[in-house]
N, C-alpha and C. Protein backbone atom coordinates (compact mmCIF):
# COMPACT_ATOMS: atom_id res chain seq x y z
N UNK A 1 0.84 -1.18 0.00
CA UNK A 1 0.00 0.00 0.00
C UNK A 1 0.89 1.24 0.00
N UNK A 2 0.76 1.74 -0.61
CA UNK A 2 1.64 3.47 -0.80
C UNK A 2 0.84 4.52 0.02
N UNK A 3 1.74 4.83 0.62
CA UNK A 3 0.97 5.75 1.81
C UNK A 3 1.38 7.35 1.02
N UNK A 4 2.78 7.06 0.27
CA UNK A 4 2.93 8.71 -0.05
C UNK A 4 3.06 8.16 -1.28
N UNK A 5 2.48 8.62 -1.80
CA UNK A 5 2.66 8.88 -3.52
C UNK A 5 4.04 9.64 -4.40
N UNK A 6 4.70 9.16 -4.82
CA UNK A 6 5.49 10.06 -5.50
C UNK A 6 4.87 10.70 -6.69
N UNK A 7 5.85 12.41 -7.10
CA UNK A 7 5.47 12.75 -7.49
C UNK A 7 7.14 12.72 -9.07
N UNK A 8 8.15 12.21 -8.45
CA UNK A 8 8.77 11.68 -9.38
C UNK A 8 9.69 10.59 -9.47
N UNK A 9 9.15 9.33 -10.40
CA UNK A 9 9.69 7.92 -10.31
C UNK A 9 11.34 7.94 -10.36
N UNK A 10 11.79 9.17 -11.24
CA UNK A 10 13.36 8.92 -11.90
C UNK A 10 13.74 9.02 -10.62
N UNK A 11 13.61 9.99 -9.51
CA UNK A 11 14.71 10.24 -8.08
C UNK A 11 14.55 8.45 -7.58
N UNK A 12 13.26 7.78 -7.35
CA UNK A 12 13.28 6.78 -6.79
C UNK A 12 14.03 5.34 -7.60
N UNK A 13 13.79 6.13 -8.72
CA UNK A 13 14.63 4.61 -8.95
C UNK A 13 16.43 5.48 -9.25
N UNK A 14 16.75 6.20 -9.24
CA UNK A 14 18.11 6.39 -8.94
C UNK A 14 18.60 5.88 -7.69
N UNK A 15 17.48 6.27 -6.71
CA UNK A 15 18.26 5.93 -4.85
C UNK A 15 18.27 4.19 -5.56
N UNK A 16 17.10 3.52 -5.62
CA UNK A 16 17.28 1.82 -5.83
C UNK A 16 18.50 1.62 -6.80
N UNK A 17 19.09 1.99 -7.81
CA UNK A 17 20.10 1.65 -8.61
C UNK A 17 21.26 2.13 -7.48
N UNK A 18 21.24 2.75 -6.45
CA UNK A 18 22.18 3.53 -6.00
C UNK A 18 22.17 1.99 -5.01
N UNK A 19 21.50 1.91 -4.27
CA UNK A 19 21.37 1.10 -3.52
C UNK A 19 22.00 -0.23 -3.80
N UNK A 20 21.12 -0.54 -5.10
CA UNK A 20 21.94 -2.08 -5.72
C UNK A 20 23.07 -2.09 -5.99
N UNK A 21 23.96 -0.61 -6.50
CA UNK A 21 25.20 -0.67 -6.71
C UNK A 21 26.44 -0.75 -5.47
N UNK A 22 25.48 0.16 -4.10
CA UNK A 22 26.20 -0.04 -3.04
C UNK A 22 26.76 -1.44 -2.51
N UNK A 23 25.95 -2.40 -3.04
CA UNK A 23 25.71 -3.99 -2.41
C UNK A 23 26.18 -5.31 -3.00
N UNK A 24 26.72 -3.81 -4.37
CA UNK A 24 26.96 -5.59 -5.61
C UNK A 24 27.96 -4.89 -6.41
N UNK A 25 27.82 -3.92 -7.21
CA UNK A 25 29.06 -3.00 -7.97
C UNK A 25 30.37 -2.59 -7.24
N UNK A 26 30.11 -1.61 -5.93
CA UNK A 26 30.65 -1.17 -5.03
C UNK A 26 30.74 -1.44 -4.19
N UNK A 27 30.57 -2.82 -3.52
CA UNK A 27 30.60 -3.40 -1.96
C UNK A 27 32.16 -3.41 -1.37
N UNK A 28 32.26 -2.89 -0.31
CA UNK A 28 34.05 -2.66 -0.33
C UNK A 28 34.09 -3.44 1.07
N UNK A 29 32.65 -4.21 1.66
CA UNK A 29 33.07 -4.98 3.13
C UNK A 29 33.31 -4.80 4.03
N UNK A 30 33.11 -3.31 4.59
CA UNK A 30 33.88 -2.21 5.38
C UNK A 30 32.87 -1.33 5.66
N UNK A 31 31.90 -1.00 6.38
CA UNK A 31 30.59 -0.20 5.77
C UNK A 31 31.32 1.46 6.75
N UNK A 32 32.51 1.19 7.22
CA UNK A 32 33.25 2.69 7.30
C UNK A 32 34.18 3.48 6.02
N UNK A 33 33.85 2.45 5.31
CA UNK A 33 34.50 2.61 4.31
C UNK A 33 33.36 3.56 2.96
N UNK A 34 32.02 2.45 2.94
CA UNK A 34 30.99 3.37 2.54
C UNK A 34 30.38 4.80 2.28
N UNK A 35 29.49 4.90 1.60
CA UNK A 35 29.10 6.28 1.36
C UNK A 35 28.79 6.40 2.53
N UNK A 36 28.40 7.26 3.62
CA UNK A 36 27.71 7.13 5.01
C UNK A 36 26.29 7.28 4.92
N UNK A 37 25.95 8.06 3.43
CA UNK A 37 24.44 8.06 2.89
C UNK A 37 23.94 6.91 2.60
N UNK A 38 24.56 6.02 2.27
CA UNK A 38 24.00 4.83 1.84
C UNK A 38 23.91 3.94 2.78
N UNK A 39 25.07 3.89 3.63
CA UNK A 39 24.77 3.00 4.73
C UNK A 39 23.22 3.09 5.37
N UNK A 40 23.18 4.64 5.54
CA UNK A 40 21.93 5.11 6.23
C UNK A 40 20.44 4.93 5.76
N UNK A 41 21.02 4.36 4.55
CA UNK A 41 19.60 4.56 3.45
C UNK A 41 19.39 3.13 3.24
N UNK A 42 20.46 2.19 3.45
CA UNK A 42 20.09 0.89 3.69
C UNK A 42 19.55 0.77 4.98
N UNK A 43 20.15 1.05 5.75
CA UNK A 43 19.15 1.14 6.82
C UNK A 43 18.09 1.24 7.11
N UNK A 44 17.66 2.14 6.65
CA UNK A 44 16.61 2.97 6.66
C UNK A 44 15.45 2.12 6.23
N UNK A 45 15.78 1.66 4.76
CA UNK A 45 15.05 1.16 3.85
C UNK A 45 14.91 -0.52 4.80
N UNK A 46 15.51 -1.35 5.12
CA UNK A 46 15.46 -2.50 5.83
C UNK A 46 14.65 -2.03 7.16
N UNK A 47 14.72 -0.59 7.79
CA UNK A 47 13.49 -0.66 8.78
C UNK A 47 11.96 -0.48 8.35
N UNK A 48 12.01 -0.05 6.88
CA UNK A 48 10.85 0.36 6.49
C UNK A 48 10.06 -0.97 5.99
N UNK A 49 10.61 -1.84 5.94
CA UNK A 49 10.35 -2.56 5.12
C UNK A 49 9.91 -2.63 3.80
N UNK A 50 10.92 -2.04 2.92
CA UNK A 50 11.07 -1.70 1.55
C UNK A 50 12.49 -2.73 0.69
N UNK A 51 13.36 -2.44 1.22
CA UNK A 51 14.68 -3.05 1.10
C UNK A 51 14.72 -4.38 -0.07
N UNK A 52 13.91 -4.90 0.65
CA UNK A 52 13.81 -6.37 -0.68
C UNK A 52 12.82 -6.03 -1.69
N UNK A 53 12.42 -4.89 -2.05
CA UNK A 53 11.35 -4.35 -2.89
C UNK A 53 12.86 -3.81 -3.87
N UNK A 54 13.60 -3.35 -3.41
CA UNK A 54 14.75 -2.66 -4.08
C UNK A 54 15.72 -3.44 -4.55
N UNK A 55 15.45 -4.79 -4.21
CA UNK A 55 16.26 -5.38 -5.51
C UNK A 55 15.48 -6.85 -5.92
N UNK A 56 14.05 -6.53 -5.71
CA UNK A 56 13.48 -7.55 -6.66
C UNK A 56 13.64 -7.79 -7.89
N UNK A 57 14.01 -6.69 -8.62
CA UNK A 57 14.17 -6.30 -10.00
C UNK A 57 15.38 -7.38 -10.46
N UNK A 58 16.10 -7.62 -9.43
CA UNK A 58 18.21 -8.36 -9.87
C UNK A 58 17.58 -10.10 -10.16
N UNK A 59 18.70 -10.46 -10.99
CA UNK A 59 18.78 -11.72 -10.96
C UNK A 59 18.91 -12.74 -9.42
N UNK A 60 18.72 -13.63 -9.37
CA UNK A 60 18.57 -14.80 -8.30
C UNK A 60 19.62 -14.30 -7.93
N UNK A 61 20.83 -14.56 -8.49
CA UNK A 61 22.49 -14.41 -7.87
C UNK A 61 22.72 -13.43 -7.55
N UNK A 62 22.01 -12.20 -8.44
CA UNK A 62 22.44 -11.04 -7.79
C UNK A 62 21.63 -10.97 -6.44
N UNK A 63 20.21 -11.05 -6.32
CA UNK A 63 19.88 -11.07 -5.10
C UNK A 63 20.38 -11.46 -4.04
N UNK A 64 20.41 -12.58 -3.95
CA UNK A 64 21.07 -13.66 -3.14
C UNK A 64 22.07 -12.97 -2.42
N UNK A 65 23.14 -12.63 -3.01
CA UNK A 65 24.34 -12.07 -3.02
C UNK A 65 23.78 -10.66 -1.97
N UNK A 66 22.97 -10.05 -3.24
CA UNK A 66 22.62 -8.21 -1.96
C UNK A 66 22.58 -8.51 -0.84
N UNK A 67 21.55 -9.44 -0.89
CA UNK A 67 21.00 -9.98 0.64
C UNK A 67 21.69 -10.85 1.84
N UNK A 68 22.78 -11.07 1.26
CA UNK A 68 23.77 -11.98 2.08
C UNK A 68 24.71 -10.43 2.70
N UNK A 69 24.94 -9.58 1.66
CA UNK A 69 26.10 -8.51 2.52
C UNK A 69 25.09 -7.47 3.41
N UNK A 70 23.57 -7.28 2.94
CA UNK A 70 22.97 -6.04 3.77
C UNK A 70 23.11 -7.08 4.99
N UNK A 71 22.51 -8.33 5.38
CA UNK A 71 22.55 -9.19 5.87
C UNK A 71 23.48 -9.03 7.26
N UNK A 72 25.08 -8.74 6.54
CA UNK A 72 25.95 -8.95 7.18
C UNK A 72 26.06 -7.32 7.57
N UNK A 73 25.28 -6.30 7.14
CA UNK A 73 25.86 -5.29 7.43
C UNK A 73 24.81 -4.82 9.01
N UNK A 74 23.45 -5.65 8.79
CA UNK A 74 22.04 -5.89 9.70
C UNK A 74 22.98 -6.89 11.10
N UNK A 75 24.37 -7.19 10.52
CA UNK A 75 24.22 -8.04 12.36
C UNK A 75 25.52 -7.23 12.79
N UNK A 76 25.67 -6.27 12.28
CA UNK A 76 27.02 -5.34 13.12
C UNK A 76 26.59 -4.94 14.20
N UNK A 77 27.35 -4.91 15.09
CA UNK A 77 26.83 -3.99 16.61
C UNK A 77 27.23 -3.05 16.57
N UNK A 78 26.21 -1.83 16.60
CA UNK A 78 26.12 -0.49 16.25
C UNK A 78 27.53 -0.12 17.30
N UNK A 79 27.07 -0.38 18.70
CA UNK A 79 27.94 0.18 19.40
C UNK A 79 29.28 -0.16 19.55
N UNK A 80 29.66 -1.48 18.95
CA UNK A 80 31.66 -1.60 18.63
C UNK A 80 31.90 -1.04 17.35
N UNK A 81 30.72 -0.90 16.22
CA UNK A 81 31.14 0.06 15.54
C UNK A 81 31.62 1.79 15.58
N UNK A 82 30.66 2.11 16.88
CA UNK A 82 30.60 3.34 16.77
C UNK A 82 31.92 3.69 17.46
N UNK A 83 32.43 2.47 18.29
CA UNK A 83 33.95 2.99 18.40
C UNK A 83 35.16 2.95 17.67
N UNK A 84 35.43 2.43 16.60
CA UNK A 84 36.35 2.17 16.04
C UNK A 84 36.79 4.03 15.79
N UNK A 85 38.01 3.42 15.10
CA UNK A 85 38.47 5.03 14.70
C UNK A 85 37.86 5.16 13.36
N UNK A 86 37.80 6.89 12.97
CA UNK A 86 37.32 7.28 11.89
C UNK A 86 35.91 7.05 11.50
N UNK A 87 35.18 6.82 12.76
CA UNK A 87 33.93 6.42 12.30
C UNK A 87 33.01 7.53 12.46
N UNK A 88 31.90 7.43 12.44
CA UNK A 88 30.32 8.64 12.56
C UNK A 88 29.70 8.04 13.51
N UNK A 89 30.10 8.22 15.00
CA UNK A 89 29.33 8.15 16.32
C UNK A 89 27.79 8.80 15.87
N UNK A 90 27.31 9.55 15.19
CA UNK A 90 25.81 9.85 14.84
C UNK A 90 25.17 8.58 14.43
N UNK A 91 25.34 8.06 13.40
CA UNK A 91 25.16 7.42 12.48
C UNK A 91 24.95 5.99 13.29
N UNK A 92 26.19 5.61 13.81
CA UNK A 92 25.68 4.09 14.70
C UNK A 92 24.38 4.19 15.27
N UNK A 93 24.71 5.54 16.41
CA UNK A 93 23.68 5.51 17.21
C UNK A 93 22.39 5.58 16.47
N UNK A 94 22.13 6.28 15.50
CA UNK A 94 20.92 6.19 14.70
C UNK A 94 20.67 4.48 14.27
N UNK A 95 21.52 4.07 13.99
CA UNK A 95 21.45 2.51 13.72
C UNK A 95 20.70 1.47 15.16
N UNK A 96 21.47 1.56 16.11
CA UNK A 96 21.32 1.45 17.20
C UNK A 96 20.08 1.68 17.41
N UNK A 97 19.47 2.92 17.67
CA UNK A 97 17.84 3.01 17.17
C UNK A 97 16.71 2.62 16.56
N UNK A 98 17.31 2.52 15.56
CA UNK A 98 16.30 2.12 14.71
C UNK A 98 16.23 0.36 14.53
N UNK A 99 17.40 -0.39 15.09
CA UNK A 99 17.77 -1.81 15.15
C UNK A 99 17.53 -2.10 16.30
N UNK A 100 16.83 -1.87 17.15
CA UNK A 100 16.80 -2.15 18.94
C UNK A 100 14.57 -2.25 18.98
């Protein structure tokens, strides 16, 4: 059910191509390494329950595959992440939030 309507498809399917590329083109295994937008927007999108809507579109393998690294990025602990060096103490904790 669509609660908000868009009023333009091209922005939404750029974030989903953005998304699929974060997970399968550009996956670097490191999510400090990541865009920090995207981390957030995977996020985001896996609390909304949208996330597997965004790469229904991929082949089996490619799926498979997305879903094995968001997967792995869904069992990090916000809070030994948020200490490492060079990281975005905002950003965990928003994780932390929204994953609790």
């Amino acid at each position: 059910m669509t609660t908000h309507p868009l009023t333009n498809n091209n922005i939404k399917q750029r974030l989903i191509k953005k998304v699929q590329e974060a997970v399968l083109d550009k996956w670097v295994n490191d999510p400090h390494r990541m865009d920090k937008r995207l981390v957030a927007l995977i996020f985001l999108a896996h609390s909304s329950d949208v996330l597997e809507n965004a790469f229904a579109p991929l082949l089996d393998d490619q799926y498979d595959l997305a879903m094995k690294r968001v997967r792995q990025l869904l069992e990090l602990e916000p809070e030994a992440e948020s200490m490492k060096a060079n990281t975005n103490e905002m950003l965990w904790a928003v994780v932390a939030a929204f994953t609790k």
